[in-house]
Protein backbone atom coordinates (compact mmCIF):
# COMPACT_ATOMS: atom_id res chain seq x y z
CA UNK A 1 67.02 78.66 209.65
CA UNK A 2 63.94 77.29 208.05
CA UNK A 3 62.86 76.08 204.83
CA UNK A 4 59.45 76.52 204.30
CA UNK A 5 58.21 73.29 202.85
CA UNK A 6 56.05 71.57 200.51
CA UNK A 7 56.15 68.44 198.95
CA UNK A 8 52.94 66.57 199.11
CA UNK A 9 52.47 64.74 196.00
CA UNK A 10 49.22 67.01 195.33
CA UNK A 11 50.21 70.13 195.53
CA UNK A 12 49.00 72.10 193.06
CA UNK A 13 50.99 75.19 191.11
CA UNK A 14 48.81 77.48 192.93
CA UNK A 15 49.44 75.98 196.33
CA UNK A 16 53.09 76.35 195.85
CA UNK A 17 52.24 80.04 194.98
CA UNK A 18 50.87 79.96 198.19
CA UNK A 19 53.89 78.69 199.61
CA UNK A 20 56.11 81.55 198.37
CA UNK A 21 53.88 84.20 199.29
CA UNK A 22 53.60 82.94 203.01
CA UNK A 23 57.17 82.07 203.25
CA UNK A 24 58.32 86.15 201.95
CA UNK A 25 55.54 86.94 204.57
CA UNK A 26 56.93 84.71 207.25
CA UNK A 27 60.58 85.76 206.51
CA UNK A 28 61.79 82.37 206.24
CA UNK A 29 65.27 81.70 204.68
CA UNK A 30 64.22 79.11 201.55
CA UNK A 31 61.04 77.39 200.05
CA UNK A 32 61.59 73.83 199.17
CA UNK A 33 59.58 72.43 196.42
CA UNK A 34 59.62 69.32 194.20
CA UNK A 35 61.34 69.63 190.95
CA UNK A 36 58.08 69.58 188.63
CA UNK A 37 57.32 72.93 190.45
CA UNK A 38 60.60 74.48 188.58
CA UNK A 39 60.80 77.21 187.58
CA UNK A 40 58.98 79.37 190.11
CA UNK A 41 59.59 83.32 191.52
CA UNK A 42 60.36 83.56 194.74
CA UNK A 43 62.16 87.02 194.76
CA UNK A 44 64.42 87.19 198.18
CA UNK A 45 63.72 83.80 198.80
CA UNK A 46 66.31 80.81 197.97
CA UNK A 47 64.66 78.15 196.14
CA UNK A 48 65.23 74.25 197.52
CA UNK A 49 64.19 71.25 195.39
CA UNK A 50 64.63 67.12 196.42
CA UNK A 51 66.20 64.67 194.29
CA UNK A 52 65.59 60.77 194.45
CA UNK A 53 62.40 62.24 196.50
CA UNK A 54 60.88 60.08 198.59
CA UNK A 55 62.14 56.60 198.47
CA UNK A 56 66.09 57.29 197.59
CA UNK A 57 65.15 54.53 194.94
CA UNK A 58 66.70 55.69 191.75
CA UNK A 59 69.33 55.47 189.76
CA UNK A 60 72.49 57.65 190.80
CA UNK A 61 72.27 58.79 187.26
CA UNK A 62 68.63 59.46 187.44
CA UNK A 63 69.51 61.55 191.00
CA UNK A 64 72.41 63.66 189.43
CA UNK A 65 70.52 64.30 186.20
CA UNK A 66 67.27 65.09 188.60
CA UNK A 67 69.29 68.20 190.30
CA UNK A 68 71.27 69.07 187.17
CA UNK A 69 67.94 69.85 185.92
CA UNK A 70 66.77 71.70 189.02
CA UNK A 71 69.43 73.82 189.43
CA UNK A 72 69.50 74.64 185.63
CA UNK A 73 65.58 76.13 186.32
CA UNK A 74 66.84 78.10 189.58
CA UNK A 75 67.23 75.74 192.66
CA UNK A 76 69.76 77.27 194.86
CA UNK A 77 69.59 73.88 196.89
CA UNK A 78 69.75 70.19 196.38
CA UNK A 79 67.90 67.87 199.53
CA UNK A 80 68.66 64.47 197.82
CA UNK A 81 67.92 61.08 199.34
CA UNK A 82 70.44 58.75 200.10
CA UNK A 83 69.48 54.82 198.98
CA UNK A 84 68.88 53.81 202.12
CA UNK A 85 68.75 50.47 201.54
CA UNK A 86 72.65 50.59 200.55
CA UNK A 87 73.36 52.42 204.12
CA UNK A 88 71.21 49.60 206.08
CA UNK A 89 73.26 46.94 204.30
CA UNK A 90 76.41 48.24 204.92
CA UNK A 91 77.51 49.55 202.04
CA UNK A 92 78.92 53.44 202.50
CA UNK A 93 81.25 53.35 199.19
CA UNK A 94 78.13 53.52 197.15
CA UNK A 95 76.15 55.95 199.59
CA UNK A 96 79.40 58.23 198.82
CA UNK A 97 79.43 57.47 194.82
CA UNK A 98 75.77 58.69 194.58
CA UNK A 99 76.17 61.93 196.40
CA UNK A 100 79.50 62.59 194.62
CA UNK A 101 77.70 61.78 191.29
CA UNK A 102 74.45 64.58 192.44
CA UNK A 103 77.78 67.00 194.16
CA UNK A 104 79.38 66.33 190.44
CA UNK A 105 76.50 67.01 188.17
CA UNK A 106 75.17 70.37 190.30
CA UNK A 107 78.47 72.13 190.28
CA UNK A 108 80.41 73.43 193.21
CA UNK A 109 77.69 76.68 193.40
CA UNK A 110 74.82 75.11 194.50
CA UNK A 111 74.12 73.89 197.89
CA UNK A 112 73.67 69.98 198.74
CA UNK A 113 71.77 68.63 201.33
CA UNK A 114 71.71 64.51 201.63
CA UNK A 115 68.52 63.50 203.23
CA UNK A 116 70.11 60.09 205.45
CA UNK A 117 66.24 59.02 206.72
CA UNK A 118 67.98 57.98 210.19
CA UNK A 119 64.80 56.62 211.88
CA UNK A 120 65.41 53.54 209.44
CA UNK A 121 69.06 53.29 210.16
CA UNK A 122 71.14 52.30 213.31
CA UNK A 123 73.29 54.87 215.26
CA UNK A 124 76.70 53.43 213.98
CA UNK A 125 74.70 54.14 210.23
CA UNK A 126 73.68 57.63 210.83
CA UNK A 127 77.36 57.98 212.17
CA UNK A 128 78.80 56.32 208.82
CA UNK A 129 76.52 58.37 206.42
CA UNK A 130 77.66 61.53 208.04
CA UNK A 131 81.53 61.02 207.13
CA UNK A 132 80.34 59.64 203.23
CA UNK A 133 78.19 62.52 203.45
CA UNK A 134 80.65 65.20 203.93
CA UNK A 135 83.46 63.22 201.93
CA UNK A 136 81.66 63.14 198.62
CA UNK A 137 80.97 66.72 199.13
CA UNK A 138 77.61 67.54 200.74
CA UNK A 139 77.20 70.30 202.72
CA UNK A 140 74.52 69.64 204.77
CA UNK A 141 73.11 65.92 206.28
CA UNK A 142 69.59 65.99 207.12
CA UNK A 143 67.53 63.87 209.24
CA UNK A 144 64.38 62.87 207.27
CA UNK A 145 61.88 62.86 204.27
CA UNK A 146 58.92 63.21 206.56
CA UNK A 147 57.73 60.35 204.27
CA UNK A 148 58.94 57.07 205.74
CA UNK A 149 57.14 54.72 208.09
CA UNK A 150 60.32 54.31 210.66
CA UNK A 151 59.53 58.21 211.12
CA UNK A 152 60.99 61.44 210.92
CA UNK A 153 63.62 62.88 213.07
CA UNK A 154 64.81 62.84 216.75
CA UNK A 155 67.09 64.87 218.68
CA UNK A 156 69.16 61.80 219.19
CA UNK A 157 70.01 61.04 215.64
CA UNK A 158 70.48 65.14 214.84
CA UNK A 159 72.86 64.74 217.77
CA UNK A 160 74.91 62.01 216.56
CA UNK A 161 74.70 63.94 213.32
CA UNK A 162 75.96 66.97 214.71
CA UNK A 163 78.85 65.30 216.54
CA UNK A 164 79.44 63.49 213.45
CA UNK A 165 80.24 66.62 211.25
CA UNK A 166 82.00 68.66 213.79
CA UNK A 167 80.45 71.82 212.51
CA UNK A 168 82.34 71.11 208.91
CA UNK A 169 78.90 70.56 207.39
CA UNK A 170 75.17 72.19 208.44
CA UNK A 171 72.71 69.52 209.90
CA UNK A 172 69.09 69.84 208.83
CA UNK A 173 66.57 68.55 210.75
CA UNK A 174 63.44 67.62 208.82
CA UNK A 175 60.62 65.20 209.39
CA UNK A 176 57.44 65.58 211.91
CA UNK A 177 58.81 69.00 213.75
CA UNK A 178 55.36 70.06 214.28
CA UNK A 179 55.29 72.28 217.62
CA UNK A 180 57.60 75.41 218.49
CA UNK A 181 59.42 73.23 221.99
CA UNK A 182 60.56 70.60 218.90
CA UNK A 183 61.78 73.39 216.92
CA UNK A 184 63.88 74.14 220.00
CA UNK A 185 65.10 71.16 220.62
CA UNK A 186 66.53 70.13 217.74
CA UNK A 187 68.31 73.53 217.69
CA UNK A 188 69.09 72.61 220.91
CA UNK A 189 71.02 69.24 219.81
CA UNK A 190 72.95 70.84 216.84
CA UNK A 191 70.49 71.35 213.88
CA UNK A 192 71.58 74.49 211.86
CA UNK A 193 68.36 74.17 209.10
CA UNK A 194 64.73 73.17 209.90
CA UNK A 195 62.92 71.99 207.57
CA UNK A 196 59.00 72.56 208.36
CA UNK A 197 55.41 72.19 206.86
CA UNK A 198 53.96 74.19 209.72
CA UNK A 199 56.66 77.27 210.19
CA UNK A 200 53.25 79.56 210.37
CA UNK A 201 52.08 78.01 213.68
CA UNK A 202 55.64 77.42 215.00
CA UNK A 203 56.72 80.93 214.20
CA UNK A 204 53.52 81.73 215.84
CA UNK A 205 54.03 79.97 219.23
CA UNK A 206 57.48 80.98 219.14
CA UNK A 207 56.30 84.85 219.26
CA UNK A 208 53.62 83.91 222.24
């Protein structure tokens, strides 16, 4: 259930090495890397690369184009971010015209996660997100970027996230999961992906 994580703006080519081999070690399912990583080797391992990563800022051209390019250098998986301004005003036709443009531009292979950032949005938001979400084609919501102020994610918005999606689509939680009971707990409330920076020392209290 875990992607093993890395996407601090200094990480180095070696670190990401470092990544790989710990995450083949750790017997994760995926790494998830930023794009200027691409191309790495990660035999056994599904590779993960963001879009729009961290703000949700760009272009949906700029997006799509983003994880074309990603996938053409070997990511199995899209996390893209959502602009989240356009989901706090209101507006859900153009959260769903981004992620169909990224769905459109990756191909039907690859998978898509859409990276909602739900501590800056209201319930009814998360709720609306969801359904554009798995209209446009998505196959997996996720919480957070682990990047943004408001914070990262709760088992009440994975909740509403999982009730949202019925099961049709994975929910990823992502953003500040940094103990084993949180791990749990977001299982617990319907996450089917984690995505952590610490699976070592989860894994680890996990096996205590």
């Amino acid at each position: 259930m875990i992607d093993h994580t890395l996407l601090a703006p200094e990480a180095t080519p070696h670190d990401v090495e470092a990544l790989i081999a710990e995450a083949s070690e750790l017997g994760v399912y995926s790494v998830c890397v930023s794009p200027s990583m691409l191309p790495v080797r990660a035999d056994g391992l599904v590779v993960a690369a963001v879009a729009g990563f961290p703000s949700g800022k760009h272009h949906r051209d700029i997006k799509a184009a983003e994880a074309k390019l990603a996938v053409s250098q070997g990511a199995g998986e899209i996390d893209m971010v959502i602009d989240v301004g356009a989901a706090v005003a209101g507006d859900f036709d153009a959260v769903a015209r981004e992620i169909a443009a990224v769905r459109e531009a990756m191909g039907v292979g690859p998978v898509l996660k859409v990276i909602l950032e739900t501590a800056a949005l209201t319930d009814d938001a998360i709720v609306a997100c969801c359904v554009a979400a798995e209209g446009a084609g998505a196959d997996f919501v996720k919480t957070s970027t682990g990047f943004h102020p408001a914070g990262g994610a709760s088992t009440h918005a994975v909740s509403l996230m999982a009730e949202a999606v019925g099961g049709r689509i994975g929910v990823k939680a992502s953003g500040g999961i940094r103990s084993a009971q949180s791990a749990l707990d977001m299982i617990a409330a319907g996450a089917t992906r984690l995505g952590l920076s610490r699976s070592r020392a989860i894994l680890d209290d996990l096996s205590d």
